[in-house]
Structures are given as structure tokens and as C-alpha cells.
C-alpha atoms as a PDB file:
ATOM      1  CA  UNK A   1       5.511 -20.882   7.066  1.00  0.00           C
ATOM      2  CA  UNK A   2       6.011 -17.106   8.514  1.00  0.00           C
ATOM      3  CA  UNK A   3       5.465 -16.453  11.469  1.00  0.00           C
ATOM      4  CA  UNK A   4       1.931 -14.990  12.911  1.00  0.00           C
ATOM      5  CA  UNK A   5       1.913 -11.922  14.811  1.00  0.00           C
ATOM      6  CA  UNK A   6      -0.298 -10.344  16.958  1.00  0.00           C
ATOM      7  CA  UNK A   7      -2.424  -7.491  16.372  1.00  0.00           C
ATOM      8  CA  UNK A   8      -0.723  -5.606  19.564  1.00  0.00           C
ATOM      9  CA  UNK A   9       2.782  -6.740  18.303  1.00  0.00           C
ATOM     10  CA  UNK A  10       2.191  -4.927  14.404  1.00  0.00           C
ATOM     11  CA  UNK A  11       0.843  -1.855  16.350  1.00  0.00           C
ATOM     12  CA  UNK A  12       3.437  -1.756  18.607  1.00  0.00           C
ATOM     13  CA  UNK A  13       6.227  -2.157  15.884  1.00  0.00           C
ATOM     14  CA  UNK A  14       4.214   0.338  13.871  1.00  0.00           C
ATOM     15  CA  UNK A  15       4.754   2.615  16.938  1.00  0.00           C
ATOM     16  CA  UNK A  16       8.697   2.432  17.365  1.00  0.00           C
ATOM     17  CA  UNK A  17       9.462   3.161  13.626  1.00  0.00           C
ATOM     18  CA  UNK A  18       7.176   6.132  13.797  1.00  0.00           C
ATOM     19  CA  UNK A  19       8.620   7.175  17.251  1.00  0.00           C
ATOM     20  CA  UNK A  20      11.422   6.138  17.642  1.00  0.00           C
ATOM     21  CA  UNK A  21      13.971   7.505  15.774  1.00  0.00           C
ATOM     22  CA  UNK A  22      15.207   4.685  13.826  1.00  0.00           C
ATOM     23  CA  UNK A  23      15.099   4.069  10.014  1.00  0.00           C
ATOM     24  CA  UNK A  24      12.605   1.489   9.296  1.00  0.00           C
ATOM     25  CA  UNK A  25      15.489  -0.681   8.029  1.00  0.00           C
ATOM     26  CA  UNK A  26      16.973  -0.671  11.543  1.00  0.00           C
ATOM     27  CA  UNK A  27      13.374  -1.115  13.280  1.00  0.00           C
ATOM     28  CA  UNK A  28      12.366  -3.900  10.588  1.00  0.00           C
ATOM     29  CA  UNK A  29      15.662  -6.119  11.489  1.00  0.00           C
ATOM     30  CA  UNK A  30      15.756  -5.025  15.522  1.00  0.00           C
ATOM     31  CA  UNK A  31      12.193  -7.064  15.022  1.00  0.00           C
ATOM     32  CA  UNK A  32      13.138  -9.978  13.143  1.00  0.00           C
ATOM     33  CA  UNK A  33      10.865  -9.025  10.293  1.00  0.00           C
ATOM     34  CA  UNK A  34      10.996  -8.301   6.860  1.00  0.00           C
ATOM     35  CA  UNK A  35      11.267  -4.233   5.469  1.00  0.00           C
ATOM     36  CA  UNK A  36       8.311  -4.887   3.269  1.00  0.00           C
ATOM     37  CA  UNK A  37       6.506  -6.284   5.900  1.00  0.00           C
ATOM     38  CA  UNK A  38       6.622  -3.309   8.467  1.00  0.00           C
ATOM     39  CA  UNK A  39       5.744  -0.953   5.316  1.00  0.00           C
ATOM     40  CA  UNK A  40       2.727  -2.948   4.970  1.00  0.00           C
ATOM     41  CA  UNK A  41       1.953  -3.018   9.117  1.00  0.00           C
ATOM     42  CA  UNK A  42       2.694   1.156   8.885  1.00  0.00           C
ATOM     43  CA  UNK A  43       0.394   1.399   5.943  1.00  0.00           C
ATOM     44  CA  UNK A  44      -2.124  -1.029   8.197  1.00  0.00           C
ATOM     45  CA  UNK A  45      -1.891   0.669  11.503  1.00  0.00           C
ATOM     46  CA  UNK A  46      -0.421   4.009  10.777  1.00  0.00           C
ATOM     47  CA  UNK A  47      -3.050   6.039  13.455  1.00  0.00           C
ATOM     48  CA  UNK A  48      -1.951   9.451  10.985  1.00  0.00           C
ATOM     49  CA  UNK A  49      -6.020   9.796   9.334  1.00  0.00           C
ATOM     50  CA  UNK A  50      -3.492  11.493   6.198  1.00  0.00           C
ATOM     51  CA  UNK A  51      -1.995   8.321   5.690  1.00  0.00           C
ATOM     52  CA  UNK A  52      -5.371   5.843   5.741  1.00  0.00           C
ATOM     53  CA  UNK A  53      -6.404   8.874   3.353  1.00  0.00           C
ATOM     54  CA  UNK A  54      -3.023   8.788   1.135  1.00  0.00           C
ATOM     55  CA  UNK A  55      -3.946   4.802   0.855  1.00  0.00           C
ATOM     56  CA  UNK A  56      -7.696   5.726  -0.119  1.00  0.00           C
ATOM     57  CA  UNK A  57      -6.366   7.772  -2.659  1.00  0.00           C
ATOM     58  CA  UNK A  58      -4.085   5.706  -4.515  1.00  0.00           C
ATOM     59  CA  UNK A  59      -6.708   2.905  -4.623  1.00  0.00           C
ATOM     60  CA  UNK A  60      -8.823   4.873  -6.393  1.00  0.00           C
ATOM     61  CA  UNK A  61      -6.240   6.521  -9.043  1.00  0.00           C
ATOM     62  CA  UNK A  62      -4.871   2.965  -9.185  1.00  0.00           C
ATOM     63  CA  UNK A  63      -8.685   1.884  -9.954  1.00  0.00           C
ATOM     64  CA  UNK A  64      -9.345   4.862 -12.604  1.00  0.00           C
ATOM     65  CA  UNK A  65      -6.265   4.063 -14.756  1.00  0.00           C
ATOM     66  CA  UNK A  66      -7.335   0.672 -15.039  1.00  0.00           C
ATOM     67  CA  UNK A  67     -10.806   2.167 -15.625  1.00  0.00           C
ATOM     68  CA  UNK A  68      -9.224   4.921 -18.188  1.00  0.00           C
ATOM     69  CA  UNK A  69      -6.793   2.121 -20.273  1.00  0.00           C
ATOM     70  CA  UNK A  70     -10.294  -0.428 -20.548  1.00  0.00           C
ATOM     71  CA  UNK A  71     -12.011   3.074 -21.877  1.00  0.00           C
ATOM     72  CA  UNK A  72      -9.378   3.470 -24.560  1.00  0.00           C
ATOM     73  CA  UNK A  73      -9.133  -0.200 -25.595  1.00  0.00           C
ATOM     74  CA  UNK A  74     -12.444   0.016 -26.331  1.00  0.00           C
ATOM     75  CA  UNK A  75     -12.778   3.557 -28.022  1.00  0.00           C
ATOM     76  CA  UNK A  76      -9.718   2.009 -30.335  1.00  0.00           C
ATOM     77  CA  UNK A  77     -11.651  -1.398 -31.256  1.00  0.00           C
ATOM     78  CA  UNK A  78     -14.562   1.240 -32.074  1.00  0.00           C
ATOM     79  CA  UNK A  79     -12.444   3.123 -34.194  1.00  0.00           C
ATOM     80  CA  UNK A  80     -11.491   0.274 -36.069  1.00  0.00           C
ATOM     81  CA  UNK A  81     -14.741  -0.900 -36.689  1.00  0.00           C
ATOM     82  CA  UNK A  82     -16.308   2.116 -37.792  1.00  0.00           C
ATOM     83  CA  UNK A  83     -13.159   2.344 -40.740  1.00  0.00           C
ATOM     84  CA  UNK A  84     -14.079  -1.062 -41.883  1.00  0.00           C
END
């Protein structure tokens, strides 16, 4: 099982890759945790409001594809039926 850490321990490593100078890389394995992992903790606990917004944003285009590919699967199966 992985290991749990603590809110003040994912805010604190969010703070030294944003700070300090070092690639994430180097800041993810100074840590003993996984690259993807910080990512995730920056994306979590970045305190930059164009970041939380950047998130926000790709939610929602990720959530109107989806919305946009359902449309046309539908307007085709329409199609279809009105030929027939």
C-alpha cells in the first residue's frame, strides 16, 4: 500500500518545486515520491488562482467534447433513420 501523507507534507512539497529551483523530477525523487504524484499535489495545492482556473477549464472542455461526440452520435443515428 502507498504511503499516506499529510496535508502539510503535499503543501509543503508543492512549495519547494514551485520555489525552489529544482525540476520537479529532482524535487519528486529528493521526496521519495512518484513524478505523477507531485503533478497531481501541484495541480491540488498550487495557491496560483490561474492554475485552480486552468484545472476548471479543462474540466469543462474535457466535459463539452464528451457532450459534443454524444451530440453527433445521435444527430448520425437520426440521419440514418430519417433515410430509411
Amino acid at each position: 500500500m502507498a504511503p499516506k501523507h499529510s496535508e502539510d507534507f503535499k503543501r509543503e512539497a508543492v512549495r519547494i518545486a514551485t520555489h525552489s529551483g529544482l525540476t520537479r523530477r529532482q524535487v519528486a525523487s529528493d521526496l521519495g515520491v512518484g513524478f505523477s504524484t507531485l503533478g497531481k499535489w501541484m495541480r491540488e495545492y498550487s495557491t496560483d488562482p490561474t492554475a485552480a482556473e486552468d484545472a476548471e477549464l479543462r474540466r469543462e472542455n474535457e466535459r463539452l467534447r464528451k457532450e459534443n461526440r454524444i451530440l453527433r452520435e445521435a444527430r448520425e443515428v437520426l440521419k440514418k433513420a430519417a433515410i430509411h
